[in-house]
PDB file of N, CA and C in Angstrom:
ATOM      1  N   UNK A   1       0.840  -1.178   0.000  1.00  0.00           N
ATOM      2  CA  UNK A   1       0.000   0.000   0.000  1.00  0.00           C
ATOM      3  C   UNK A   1       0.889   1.247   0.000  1.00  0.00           C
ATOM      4  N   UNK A   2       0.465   2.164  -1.139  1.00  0.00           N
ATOM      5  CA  UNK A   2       1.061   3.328  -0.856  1.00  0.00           C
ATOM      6  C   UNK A   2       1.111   4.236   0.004  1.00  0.00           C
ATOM      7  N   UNK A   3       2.039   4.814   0.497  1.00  0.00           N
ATOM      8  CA  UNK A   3       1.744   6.332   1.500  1.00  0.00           C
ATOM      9  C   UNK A   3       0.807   7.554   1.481  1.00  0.00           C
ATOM     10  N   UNK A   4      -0.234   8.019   1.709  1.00  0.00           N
ATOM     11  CA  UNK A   4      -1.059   8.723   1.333  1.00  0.00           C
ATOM     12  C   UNK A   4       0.037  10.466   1.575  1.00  0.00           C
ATOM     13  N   UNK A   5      -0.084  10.726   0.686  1.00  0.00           N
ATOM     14  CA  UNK A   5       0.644  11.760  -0.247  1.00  0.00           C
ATOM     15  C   UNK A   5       0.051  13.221   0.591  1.00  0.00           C
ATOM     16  N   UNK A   6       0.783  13.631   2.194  1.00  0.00           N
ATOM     17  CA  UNK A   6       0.671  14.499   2.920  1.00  0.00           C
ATOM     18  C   UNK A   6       1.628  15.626   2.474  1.00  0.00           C
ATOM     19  N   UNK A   7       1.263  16.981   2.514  1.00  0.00           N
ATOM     20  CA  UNK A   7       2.269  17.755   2.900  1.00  0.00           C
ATOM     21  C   UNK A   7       2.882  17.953   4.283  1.00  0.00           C
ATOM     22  N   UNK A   8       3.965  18.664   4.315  1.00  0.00           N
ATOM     23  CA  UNK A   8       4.799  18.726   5.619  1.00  0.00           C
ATOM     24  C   UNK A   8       3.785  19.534   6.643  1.00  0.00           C
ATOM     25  N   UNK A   9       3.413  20.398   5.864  1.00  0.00           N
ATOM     26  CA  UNK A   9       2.252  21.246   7.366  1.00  0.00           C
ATOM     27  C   UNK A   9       1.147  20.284   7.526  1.00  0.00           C
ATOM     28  N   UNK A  10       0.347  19.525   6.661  1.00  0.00           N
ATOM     29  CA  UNK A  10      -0.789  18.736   6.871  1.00  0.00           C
ATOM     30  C   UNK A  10      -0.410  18.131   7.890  1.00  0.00           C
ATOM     31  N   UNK A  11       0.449  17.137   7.616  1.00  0.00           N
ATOM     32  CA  UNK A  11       0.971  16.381   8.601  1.00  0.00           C
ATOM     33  C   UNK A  11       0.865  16.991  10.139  1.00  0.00           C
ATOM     34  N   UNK A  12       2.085  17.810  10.055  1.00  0.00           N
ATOM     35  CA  UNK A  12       2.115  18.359  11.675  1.00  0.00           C
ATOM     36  C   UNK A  12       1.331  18.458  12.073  1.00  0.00           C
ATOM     37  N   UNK A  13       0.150  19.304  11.567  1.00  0.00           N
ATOM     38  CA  UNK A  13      -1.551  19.689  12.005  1.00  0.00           C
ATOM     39  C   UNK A  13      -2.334  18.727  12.260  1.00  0.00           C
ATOM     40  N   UNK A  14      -2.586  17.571  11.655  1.00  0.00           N
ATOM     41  CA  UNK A  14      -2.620  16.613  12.130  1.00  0.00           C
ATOM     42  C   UNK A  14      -2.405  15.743  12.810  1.00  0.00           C
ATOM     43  N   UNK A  15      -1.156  15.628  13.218  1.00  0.00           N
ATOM     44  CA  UNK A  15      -0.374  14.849  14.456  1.00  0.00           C
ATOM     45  C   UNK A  15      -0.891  15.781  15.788  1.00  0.00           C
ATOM     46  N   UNK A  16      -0.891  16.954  15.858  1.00  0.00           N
ATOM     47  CA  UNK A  16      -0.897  17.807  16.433  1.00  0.00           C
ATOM     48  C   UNK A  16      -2.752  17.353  16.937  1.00  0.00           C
ATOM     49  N   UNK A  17      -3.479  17.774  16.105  1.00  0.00           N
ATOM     50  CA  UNK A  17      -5.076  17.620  16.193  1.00  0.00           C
ATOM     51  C   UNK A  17      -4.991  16.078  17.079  1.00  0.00           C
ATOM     52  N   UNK A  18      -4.660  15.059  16.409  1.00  0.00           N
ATOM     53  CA  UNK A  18      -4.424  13.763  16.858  1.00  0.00           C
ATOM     54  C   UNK A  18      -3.616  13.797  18.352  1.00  0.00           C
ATOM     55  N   UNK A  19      -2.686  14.291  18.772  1.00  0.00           N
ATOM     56  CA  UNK A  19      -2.097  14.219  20.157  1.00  0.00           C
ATOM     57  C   UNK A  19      -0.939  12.522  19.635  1.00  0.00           C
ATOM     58  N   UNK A  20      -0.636  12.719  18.736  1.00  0.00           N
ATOM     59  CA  UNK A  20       0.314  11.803  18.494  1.00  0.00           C
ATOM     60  C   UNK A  20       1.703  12.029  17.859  1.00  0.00           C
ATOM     61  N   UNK A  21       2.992  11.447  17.743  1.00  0.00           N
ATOM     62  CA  UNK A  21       3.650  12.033  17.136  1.00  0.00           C
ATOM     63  C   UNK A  21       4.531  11.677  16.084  1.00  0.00           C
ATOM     64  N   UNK A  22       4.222  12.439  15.357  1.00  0.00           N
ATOM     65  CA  UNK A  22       4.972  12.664  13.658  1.00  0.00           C
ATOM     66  C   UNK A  22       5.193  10.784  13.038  1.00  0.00           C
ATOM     67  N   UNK A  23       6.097  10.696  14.000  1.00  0.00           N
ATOM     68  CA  UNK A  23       6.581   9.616  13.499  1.00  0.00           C
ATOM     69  C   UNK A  23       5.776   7.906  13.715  1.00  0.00           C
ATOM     70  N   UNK A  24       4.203   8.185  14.383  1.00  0.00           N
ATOM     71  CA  UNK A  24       3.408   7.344  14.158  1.00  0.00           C
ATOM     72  C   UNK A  24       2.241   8.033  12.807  1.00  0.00           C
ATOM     73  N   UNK A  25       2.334   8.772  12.839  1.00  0.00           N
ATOM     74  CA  UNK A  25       1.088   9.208  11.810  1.00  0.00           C
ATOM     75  C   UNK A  25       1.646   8.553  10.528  1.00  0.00           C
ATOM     76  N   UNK A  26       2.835   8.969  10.101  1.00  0.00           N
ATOM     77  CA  UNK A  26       3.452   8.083   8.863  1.00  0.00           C
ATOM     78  C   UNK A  26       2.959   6.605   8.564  1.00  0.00           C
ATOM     79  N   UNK A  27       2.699   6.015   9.752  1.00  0.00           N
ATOM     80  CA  UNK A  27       3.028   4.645   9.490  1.00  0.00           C
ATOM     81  C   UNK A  27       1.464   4.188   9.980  1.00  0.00           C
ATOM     82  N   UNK A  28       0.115   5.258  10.207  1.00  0.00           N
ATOM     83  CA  UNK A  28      -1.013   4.629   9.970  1.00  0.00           C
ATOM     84  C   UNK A  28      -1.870   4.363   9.234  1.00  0.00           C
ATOM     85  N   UNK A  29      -2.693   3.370   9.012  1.00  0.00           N
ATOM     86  CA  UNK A  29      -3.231   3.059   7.412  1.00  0.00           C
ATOM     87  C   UNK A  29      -4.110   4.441   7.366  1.00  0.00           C
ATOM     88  N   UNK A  30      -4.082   4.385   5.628  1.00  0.00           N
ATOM     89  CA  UNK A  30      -4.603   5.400   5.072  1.00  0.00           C
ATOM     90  C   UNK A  30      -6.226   5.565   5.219  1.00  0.00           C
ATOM     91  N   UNK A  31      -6.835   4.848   5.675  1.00  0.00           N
ATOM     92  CA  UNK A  31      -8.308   5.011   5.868  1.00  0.00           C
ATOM     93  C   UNK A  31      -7.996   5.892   7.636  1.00  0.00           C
ATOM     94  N   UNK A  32      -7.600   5.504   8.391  1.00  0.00           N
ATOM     95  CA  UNK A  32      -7.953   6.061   9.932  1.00  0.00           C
ATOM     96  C   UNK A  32      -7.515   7.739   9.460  1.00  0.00           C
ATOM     97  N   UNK A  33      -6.449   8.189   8.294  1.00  0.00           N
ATOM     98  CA  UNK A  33      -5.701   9.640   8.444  1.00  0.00           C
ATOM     99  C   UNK A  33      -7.293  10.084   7.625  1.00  0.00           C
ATOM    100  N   UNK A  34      -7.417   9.233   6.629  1.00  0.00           N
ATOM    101  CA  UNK A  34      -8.656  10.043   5.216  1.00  0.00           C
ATOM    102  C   UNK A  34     -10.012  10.709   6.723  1.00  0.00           C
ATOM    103  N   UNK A  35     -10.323   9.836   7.726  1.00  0.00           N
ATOM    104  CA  UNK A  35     -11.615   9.886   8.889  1.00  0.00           C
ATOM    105  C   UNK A  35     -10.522  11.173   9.534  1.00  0.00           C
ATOM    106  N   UNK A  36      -9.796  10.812  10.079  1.00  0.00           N
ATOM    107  CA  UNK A  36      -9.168  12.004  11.132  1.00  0.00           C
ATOM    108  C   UNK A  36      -8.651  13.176  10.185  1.00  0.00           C
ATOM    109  N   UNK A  37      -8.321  13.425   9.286  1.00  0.00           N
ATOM    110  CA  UNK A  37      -8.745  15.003   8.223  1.00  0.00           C
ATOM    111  C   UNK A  37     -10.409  15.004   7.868  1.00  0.00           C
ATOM    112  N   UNK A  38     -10.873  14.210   7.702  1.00  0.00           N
ATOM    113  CA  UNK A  38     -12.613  15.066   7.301  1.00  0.00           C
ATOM    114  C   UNK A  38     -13.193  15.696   8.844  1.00  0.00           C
ATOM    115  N   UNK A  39     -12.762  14.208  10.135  1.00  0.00           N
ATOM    116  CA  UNK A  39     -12.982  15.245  11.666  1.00  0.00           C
ATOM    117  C   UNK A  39     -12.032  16.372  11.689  1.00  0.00           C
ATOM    118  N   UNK A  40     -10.757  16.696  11.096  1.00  0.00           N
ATOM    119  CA  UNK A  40     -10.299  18.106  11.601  1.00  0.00           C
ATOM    120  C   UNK A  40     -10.882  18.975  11.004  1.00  0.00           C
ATOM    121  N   UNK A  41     -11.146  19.063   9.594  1.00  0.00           N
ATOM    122  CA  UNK A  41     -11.662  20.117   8.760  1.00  0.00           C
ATOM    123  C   UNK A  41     -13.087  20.258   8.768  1.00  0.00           C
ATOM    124  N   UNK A  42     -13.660  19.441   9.253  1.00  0.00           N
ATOM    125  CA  UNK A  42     -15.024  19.506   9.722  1.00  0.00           C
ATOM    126  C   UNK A  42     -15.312  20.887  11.187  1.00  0.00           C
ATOM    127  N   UNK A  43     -14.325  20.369  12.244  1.00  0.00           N
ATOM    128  CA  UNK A  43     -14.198  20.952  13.109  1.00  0.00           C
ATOM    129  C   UNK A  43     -13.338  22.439  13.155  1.00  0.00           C
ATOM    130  N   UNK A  44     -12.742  22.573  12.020  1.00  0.00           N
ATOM    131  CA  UNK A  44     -11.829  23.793  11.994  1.00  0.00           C
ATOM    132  C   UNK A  44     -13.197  24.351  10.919  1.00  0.00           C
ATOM    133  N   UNK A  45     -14.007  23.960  10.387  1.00  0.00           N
ATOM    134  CA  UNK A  45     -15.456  25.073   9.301  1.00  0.00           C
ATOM    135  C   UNK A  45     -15.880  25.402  10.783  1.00  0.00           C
ATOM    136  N   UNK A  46     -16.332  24.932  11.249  1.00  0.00           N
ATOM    137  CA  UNK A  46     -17.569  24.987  12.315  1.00  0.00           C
ATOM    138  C   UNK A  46     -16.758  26.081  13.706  1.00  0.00           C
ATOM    139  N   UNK A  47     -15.575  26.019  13.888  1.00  0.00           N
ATOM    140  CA  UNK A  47     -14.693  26.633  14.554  1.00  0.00           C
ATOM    141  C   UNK A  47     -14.817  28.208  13.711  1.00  0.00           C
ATOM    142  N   UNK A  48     -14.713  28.604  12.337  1.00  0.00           N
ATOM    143  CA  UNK A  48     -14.490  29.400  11.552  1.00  0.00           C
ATOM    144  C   UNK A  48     -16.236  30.117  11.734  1.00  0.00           C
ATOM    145  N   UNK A  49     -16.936  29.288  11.388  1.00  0.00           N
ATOM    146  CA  UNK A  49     -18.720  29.671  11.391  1.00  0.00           C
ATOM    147  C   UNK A  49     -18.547  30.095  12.243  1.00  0.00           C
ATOM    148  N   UNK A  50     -18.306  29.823  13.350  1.00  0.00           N
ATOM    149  CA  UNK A  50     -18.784  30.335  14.943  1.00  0.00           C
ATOM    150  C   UNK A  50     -18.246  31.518  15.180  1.00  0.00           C
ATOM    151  N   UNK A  51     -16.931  31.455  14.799  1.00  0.00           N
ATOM    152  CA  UNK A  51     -16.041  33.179  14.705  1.00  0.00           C
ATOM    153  C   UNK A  51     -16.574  34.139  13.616  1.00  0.00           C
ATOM    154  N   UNK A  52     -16.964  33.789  12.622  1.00  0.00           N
ATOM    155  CA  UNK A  52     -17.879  34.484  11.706  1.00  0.00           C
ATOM    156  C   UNK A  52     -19.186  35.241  12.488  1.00  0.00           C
ATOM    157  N   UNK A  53     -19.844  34.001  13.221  1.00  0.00           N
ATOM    158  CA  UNK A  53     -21.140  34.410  13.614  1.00  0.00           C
ATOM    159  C   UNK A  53     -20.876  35.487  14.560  1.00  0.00           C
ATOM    160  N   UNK A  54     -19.865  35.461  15.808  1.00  0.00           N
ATOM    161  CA  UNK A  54     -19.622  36.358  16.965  1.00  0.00           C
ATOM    162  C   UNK A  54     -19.263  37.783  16.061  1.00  0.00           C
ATOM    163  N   UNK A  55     -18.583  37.472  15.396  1.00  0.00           N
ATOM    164  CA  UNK A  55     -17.986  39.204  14.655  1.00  0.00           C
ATOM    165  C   UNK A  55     -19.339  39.598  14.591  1.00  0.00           C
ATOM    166  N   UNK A  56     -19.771  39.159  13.477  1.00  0.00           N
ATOM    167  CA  UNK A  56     -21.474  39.884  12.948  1.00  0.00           C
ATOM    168  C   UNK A  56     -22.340  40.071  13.591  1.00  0.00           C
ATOM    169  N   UNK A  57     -22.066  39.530  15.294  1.00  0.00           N
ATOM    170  CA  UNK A  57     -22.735  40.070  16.257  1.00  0.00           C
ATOM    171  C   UNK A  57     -22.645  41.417  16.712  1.00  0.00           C
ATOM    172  N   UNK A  58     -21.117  41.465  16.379  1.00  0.00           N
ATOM    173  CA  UNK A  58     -20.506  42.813  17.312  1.00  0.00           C
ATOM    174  C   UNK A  58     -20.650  43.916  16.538  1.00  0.00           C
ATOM    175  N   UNK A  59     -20.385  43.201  15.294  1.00  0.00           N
ATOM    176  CA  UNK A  59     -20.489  44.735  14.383  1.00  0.00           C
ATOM    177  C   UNK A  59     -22.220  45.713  14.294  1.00  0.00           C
ATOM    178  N   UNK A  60     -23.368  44.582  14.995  1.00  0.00           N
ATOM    179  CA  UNK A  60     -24.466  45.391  14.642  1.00  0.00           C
ATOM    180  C   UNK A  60     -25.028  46.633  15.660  1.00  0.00           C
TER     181      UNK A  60
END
């Protein structure tokens, strides 16, 4: 099986999101990283919405 084809910041951000380090993320199958990026970027929109929503509070 091939290596699923990360950049160097993905990675970190991910290890990072995960609480694991660098040098296990490399070596986990590619289905658990594809689930743990749709939960980070799921959670970093909804993180972004919510800071969206508070501004447009303040500004009215």
């Amino acid at each position: 099986m091939r290596r699923m084809p990360l950049s160097a910041d993905t990675a970190v951000k991910l290890a990072q999101y995960m609480k694991v380090p660098l040098e296990h993320l490399m070596h986990m199958p590619q289905h658990i990283l594809l689930q743990k990026l749709a939960e980070m970027a799921k959670e970093q929109t909804s993180d972004t919405e919510k800071h969206l929503e508070t501004e447009e509070k303040k500004s009215e």
